[in-house]
C-alpha atoms as a PDB file:
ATOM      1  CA  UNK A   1      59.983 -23.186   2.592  1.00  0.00           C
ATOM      2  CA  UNK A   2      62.234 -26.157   3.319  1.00  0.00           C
ATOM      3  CA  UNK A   3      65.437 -26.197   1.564  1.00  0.00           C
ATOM      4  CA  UNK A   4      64.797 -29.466   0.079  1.00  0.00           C
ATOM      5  CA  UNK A   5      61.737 -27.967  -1.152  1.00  0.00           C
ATOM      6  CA  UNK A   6      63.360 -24.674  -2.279  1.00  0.00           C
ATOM      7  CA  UNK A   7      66.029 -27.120  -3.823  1.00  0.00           C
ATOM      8  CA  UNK A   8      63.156 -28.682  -6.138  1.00  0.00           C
ATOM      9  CA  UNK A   9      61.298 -25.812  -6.859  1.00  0.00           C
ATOM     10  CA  UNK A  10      64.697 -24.220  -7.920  1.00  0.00           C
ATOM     11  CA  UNK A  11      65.492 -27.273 -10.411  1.00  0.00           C
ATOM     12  CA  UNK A  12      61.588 -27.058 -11.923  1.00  0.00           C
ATOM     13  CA  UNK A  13      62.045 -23.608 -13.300  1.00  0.00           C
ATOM     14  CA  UNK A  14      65.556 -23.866 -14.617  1.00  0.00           C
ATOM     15  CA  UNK A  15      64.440 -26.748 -16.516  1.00  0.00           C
ATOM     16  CA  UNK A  16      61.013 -25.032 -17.429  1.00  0.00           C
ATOM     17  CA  UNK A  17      63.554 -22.447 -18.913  1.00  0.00           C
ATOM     18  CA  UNK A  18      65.209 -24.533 -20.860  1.00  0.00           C
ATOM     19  CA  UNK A  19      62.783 -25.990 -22.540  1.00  0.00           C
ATOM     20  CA  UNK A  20      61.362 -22.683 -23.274  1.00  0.00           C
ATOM     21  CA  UNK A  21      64.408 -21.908 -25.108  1.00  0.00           C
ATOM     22  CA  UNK A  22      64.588 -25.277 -26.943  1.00  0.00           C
ATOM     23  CA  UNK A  23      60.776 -24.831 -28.035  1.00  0.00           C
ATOM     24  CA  UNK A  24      61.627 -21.195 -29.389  1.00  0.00           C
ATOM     25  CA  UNK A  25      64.747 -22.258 -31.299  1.00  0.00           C
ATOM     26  CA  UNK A  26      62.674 -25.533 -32.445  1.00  0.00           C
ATOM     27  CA  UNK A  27      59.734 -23.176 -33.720  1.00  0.00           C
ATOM     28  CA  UNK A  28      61.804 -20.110 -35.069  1.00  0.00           C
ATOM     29  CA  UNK A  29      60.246 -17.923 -33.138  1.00  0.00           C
ATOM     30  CA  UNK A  30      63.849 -17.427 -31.189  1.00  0.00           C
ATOM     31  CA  UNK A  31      64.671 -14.928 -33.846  1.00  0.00           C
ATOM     32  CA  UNK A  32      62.178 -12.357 -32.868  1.00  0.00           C
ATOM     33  CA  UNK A  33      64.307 -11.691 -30.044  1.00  0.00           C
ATOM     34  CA  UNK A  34      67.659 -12.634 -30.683  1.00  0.00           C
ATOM     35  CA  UNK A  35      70.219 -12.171 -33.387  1.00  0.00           C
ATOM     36  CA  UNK A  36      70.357 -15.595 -35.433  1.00  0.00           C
ATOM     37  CA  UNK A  37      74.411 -15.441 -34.614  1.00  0.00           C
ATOM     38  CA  UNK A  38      73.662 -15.603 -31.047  1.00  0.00           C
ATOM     39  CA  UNK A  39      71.522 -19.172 -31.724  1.00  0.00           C
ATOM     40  CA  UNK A  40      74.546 -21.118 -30.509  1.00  0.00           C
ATOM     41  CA  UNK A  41      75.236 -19.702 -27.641  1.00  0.00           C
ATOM     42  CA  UNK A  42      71.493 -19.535 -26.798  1.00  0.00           C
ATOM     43  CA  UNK A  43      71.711 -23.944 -27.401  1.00  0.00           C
ATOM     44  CA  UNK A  44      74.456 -24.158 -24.901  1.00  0.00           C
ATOM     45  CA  UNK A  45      72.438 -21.906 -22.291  1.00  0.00           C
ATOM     46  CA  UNK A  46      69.471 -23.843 -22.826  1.00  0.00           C
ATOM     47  CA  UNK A  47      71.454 -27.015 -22.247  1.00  0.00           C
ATOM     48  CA  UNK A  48      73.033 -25.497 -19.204  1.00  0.00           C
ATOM     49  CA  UNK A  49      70.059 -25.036 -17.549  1.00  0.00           C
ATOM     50  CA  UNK A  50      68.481 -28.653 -18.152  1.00  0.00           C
ATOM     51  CA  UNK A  51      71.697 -29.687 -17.284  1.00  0.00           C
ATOM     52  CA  UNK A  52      71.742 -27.183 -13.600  1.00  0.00           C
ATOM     53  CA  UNK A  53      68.250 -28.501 -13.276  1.00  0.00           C
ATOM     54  CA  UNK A  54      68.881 -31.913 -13.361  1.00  0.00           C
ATOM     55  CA  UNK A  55      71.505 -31.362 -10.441  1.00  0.00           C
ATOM     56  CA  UNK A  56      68.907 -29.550  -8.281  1.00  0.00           C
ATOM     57  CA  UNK A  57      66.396 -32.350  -8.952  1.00  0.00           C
ATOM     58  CA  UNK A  58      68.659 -34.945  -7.967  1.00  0.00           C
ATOM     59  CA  UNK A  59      66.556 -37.716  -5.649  1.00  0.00           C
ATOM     60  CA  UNK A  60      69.601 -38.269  -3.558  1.00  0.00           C
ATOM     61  CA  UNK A  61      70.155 -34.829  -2.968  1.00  0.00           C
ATOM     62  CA  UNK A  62      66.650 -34.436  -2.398  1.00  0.00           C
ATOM     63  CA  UNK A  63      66.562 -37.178   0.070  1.00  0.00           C
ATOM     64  CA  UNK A  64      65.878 -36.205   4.172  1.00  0.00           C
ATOM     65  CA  UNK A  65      69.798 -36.530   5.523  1.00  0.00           C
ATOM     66  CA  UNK A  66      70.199 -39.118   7.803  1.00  0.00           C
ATOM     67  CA  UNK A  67      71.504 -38.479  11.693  1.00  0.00           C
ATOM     68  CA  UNK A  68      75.770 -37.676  11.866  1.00  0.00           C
ATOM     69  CA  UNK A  69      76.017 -40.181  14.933  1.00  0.00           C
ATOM     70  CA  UNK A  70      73.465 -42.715  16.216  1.00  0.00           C
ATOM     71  CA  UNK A  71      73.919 -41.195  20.237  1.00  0.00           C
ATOM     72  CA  UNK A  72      73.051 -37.829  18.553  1.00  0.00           C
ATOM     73  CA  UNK A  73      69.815 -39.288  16.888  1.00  0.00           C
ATOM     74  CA  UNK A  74      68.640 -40.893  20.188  1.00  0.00           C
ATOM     75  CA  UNK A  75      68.659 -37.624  21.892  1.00  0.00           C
ATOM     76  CA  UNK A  76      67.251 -35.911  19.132  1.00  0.00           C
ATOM     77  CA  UNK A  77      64.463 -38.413  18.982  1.00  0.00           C
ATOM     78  CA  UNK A  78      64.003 -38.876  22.655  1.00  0.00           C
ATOM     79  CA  UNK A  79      63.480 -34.897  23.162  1.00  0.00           C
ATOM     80  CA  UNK A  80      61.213 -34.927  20.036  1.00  0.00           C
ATOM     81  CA  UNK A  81      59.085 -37.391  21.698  1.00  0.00           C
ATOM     82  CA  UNK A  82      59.110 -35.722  25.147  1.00  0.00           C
ATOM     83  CA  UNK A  83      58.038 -32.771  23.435  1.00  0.00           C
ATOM     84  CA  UNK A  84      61.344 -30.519  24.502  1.00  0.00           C
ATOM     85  CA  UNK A  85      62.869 -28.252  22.392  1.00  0.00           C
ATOM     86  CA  UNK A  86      65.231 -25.880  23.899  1.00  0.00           C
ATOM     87  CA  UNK A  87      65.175 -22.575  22.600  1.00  0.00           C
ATOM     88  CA  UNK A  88      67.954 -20.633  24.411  1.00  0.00           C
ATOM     89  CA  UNK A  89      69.852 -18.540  21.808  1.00  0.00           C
ATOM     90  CA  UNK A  90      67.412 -20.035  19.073  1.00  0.00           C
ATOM     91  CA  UNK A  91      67.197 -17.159  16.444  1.00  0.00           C
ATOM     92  CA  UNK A  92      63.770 -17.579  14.634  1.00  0.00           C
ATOM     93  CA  UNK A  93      63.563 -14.495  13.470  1.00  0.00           C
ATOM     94  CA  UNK A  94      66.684 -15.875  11.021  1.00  0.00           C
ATOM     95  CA  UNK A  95      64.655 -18.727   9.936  1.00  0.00           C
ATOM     96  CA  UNK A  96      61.929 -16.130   8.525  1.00  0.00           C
ATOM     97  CA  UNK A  97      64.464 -13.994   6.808  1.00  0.00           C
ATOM     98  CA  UNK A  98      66.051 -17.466   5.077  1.00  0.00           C
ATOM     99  CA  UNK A  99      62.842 -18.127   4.335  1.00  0.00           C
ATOM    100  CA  UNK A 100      61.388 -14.866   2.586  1.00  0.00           C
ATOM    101  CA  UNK A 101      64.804 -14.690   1.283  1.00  0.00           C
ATOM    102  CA  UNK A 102      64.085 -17.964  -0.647  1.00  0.00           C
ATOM    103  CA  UNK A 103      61.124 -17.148  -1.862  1.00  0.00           C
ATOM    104  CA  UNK A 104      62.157 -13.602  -3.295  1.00  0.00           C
ATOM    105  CA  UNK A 105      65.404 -15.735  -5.292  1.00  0.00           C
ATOM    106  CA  UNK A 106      62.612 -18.007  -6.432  1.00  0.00           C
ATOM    107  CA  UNK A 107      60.343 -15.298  -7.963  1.00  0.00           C
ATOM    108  CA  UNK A 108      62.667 -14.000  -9.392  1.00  0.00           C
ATOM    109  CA  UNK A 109      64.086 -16.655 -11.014  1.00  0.00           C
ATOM    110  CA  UNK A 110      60.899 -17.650 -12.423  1.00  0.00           C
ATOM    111  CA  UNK A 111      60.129 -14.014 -13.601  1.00  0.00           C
ATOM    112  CA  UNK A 112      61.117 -14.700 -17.150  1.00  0.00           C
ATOM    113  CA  UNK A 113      59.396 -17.781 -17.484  1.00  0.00           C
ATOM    114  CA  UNK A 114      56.225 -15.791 -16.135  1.00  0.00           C
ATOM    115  CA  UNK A 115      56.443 -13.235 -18.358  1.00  0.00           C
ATOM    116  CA  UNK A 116      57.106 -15.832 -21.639  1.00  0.00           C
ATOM    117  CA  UNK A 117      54.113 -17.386 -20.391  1.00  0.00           C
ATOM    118  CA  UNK A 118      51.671 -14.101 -19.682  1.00  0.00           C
ATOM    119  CA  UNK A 119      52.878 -12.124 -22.961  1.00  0.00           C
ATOM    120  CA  UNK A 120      52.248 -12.959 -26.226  1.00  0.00           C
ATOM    121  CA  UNK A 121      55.162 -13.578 -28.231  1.00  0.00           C
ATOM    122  CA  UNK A 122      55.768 -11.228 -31.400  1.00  0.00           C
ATOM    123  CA  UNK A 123      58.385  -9.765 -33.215  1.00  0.00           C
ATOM    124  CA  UNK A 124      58.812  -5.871 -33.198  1.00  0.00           C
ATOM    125  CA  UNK A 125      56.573  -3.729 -35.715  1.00  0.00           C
ATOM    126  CA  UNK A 126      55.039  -0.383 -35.794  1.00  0.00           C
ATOM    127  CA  UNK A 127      53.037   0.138 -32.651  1.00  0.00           C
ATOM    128  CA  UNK A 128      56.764   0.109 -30.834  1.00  0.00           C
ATOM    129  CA  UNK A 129      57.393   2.796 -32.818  1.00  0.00           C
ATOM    130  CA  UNK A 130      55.819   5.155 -30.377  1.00  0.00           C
ATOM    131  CA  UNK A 131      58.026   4.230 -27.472  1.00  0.00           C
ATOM    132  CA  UNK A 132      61.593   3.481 -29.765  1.00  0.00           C
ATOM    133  CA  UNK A 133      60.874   6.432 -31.973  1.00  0.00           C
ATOM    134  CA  UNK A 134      62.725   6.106 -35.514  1.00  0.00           C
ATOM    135  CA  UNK A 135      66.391   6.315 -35.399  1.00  0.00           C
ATOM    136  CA  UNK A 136      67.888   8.563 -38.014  1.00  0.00           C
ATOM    137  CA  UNK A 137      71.146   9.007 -36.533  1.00  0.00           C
ATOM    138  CA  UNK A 138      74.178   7.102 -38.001  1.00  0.00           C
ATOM    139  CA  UNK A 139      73.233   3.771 -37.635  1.00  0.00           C
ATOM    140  CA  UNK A 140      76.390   2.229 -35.925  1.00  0.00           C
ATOM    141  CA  UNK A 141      75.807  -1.060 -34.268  1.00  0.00           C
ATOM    142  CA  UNK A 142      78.907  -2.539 -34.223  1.00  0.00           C
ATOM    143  CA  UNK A 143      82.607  -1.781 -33.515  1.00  0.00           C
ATOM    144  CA  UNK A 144      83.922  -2.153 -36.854  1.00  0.00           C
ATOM    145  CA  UNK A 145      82.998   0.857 -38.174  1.00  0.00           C
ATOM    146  CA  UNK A 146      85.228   0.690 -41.686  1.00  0.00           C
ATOM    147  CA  UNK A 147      83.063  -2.023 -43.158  1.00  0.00           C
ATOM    148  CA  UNK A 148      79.924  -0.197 -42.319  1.00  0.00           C
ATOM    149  CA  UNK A 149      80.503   3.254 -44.249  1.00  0.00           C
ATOM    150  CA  UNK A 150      79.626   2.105 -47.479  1.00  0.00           C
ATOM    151  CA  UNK A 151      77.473  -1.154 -48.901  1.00  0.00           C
ATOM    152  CA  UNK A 152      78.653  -1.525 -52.613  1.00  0.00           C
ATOM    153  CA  UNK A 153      75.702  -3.220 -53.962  1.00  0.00           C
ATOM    154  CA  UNK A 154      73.761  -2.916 -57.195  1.00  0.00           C
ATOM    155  CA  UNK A 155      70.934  -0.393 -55.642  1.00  0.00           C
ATOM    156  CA  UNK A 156      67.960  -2.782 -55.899  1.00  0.00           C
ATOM    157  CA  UNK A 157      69.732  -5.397 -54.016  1.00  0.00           C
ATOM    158  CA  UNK A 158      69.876  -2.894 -51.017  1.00  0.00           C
ATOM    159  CA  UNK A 159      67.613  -3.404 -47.728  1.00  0.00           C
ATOM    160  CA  UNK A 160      66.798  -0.068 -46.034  1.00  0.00           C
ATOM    161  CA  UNK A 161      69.573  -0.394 -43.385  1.00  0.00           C
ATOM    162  CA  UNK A 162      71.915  -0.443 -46.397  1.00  0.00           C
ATOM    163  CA  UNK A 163      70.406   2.441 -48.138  1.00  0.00           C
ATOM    164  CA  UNK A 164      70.323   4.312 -44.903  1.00  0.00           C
ATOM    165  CA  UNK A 165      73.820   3.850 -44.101  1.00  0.00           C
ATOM    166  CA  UNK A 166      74.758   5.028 -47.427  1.00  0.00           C
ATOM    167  CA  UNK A 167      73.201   8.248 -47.197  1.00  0.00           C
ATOM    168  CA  UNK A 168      74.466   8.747 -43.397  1.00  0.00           C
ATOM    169  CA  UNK A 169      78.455   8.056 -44.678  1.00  0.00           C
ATOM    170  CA  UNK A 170      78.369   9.869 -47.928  1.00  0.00           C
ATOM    171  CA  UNK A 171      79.696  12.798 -48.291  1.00  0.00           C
ATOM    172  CA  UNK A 172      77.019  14.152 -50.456  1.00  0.00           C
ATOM    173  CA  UNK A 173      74.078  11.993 -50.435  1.00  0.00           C
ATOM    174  CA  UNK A 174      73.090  13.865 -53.644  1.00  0.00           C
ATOM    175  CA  UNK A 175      75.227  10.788 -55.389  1.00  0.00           C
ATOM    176  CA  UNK A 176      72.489   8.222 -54.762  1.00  0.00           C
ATOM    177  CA  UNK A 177      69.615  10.221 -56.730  1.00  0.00           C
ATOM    178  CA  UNK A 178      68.007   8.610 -59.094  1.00  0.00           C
ATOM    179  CA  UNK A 179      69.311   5.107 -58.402  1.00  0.00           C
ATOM    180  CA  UNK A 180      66.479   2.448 -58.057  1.00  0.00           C
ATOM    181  CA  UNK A 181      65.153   1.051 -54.722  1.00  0.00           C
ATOM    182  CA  UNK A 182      63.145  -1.659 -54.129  1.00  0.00           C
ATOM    183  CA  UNK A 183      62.977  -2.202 -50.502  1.00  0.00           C
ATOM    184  CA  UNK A 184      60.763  -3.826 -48.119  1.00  0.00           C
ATOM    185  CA  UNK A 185      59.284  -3.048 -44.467  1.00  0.00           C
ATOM    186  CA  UNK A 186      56.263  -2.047 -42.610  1.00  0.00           C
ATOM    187  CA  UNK A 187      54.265   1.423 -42.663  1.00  0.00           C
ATOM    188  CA  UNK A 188      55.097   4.009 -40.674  1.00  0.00           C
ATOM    189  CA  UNK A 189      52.906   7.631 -39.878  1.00  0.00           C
ATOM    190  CA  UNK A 190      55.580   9.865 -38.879  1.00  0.00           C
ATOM    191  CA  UNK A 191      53.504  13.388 -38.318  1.00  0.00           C
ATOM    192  CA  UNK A 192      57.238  15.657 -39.495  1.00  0.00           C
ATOM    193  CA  UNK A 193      55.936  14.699 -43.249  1.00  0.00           C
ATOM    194  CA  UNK A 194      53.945  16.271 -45.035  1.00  0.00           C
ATOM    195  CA  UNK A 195      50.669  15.055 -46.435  1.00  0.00           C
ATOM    196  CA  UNK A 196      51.123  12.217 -49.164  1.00  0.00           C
ATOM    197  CA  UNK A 197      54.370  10.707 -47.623  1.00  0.00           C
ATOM    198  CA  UNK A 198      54.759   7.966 -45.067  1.00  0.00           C
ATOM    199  CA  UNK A 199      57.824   5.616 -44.210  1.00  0.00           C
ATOM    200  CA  UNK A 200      59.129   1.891 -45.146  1.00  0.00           C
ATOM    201  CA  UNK A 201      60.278   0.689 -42.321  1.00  0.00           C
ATOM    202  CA  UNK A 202      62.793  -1.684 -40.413  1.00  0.00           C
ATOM    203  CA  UNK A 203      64.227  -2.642 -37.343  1.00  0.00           C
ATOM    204  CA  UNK A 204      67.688  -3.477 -36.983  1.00  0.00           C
ATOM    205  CA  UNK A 205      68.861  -6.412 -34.624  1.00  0.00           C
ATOM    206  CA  UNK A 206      72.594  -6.009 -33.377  1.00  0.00           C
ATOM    207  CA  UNK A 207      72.476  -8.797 -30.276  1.00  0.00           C
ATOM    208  CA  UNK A 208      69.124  -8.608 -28.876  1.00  0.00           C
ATOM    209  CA  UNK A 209      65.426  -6.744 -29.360  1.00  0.00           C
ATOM    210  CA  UNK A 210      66.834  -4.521 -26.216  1.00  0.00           C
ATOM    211  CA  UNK A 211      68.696  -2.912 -28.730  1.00  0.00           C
ATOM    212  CA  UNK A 212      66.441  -2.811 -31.858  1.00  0.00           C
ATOM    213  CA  UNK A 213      66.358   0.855 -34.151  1.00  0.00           C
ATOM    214  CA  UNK A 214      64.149   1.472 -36.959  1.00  0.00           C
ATOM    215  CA  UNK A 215      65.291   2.597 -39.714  1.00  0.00           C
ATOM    216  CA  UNK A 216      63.269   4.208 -42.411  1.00  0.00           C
ATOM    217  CA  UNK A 217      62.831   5.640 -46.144  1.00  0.00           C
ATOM    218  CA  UNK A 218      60.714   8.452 -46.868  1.00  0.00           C
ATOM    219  CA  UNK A 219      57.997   7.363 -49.605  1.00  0.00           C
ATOM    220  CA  UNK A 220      56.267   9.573 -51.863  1.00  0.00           C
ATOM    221  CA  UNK A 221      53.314   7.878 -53.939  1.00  0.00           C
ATOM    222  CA  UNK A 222      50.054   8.728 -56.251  1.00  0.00           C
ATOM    223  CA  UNK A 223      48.832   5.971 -55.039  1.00  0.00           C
ATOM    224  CA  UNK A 224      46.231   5.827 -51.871  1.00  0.00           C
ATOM    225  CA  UNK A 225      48.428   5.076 -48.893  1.00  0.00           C
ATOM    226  CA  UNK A 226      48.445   2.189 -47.101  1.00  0.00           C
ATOM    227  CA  UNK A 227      47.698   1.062 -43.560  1.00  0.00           C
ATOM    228  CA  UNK A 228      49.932   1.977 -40.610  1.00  0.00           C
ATOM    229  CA  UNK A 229      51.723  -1.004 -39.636  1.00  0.00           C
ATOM    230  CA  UNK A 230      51.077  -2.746 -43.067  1.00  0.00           C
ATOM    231  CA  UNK A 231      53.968  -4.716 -44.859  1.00  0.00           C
ATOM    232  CA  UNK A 232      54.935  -3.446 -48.312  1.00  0.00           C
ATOM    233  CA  UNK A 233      57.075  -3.401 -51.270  1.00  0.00           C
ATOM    234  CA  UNK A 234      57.858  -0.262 -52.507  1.00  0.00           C
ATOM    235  CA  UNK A 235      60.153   0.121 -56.037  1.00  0.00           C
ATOM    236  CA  UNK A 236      60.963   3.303 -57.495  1.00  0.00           C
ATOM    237  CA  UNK A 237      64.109   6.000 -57.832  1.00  0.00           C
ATOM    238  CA  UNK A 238      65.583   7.774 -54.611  1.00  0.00           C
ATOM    239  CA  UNK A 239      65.783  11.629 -54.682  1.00  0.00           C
ATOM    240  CA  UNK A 240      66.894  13.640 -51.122  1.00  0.00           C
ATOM    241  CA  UNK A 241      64.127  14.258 -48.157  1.00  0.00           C
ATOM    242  CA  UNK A 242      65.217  14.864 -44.515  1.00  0.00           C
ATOM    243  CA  UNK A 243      63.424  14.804 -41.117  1.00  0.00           C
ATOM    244  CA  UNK A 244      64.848  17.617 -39.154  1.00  0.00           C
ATOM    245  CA  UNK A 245      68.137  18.037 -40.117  1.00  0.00           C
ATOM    246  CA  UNK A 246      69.041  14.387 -41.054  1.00  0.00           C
ATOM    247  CA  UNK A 247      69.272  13.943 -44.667  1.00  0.00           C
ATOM    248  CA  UNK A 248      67.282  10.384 -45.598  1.00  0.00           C
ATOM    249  CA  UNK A 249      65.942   8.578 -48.442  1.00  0.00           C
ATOM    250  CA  UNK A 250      63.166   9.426 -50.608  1.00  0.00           C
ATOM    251  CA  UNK A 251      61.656   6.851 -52.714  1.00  0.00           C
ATOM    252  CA  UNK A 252      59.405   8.156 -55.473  1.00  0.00           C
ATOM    253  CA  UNK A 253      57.128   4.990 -55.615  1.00  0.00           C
ATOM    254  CA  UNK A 254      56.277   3.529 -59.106  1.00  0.00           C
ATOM    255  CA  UNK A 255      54.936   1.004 -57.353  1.00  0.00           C
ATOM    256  CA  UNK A 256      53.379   0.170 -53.755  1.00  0.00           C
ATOM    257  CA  UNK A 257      52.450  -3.423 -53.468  1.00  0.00           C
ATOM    258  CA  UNK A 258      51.441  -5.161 -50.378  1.00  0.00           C
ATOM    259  CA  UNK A 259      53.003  -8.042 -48.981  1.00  0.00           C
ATOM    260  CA  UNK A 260      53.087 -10.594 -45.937  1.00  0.00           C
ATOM    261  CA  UNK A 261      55.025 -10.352 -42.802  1.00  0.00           C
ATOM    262  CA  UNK A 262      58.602 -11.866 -43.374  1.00  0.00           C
ATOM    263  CA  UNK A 263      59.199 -14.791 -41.065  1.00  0.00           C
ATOM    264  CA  UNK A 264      62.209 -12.867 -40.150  1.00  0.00           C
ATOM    265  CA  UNK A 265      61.265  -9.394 -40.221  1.00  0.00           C
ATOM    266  CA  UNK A 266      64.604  -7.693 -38.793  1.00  0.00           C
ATOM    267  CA  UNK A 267      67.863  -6.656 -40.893  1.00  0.00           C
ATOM    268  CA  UNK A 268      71.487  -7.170 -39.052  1.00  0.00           C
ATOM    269  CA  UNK A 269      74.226  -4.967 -39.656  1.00  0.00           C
END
């Protein structure tokens, strides 16, 4: 591949890229991947790129460049059209590396824009539970670990990242019983329960979906259960359960109602 050509082809994907990321940001669908406080930087990277693209694509850049002297050209045309080329100390094997070379920077370049276009795009739910597994370690995401210890919110105003980071900081977790959850999240089999419980679930989004954890409450209802991966609303008072030797949530439903998919569906510490 030429270098004008690898040049163009270059230019095309950065500002296929772009656009990508304007469209996402445009639909909302950014979000599933992002946190919603990176959004700015993610408009000036998108703008970089049309902006790196528009440099590649350049028609005078792109142009053939003309002969350095007019004597050089002559000779370069007359042993064109004689047919001569001399190829003492001519390295072609270097021209095939350059070119392989270019091609390899190109794919790779263009992976992400291959994969946005080959994979469907979706935010994070149940099925990656079996490859994420649920987190029920102290949920610390960010540096400032002071102003995550404690969430001092009337109890049904807590999310399940809240209510989970409660129970991880207290000292006794036993403090929390009998307060009243009402939480939201998707369904969640986890085979440590025993028969009759299940878990509302969540993921939480520091920066990006590369570092996602779900976080969960134990549920215990009369009611029939649900379907894995189904979206719910679950109200009721908390008692003590734990998974292994983690001490977690227990909501003794009053109520189990289903609900849709939140157009955000990730918490944010």
């Amino acid at each position: 591949m030429s270098d004008r050509m690898t040049r163009a082809s270059r230019g095309l994907v950065m500002l296929a890229l772009g656009v990508l990321m304007l469209q996402r940001i445009w639909t909302g669908t950014l979000i599933w991947f992002v946190n919603p406080r990176t959004l700015g930087l993610t408009w000036m990277a998108a703008l970089g790129m049309i902006a790196i693209a528009g440099s590649l694509l350049d028609v005078r850049k792109l142009r053939r460049v003309p002969a350095v002297a007019g004597s050089a050209a002559a000779g370069s045309t007359a042993a064109s059209e004689a047919g001569e080329h001399d190829h003492t100390g001519h390295d072609h094997a270097a021209h095939a590396h350059a070119g392989s070379g270019n091609y390899f920077s190109l794919v790779m370049l263009a992976l992400p824009l291959i994969m946005a276009l080959l994979v469907p795009s979706r935010p994070l739910d149940g099925s990656a539970l079996a490859n994420k597994g649920l987190n029920t370690a102290r949920p610390l995401v960010r540096s400032d670990a002071t102003s995550l210890k404690r969430v001092e919110k009337p109890p049904e105003q807590r999310n399940i990242l809240e209510w989970v980071r409660n129970f991880n900081y207290a000292s006794d977790a036993s403090v929390y019983a009998g307060e009243t959850a009402d939480v939201t999240g998707f369904t969640y089999f986890d085979t440590r329960l025993p028969a009759g419980q299940f878990i509302v679930a969540r993921y939480s989004v520091s920066c990006c979906v590369a570092d996602a954890m779900a976080l969960g409450m134990v549920v215990q209802s009369k009611q029939a259960a649900p379907a894995g991966n189904a979206w719910i609303r679950v109200r009721g008072p908390v008692s003590l359960a734990k998974i292994g030797d983690q001490p977690m949530p227990l909501i003794q439903a009053v109520s189990v109602e289903a609900i849709a998919e939140p157009t955000d569906p990730y918490l944010y510490p």
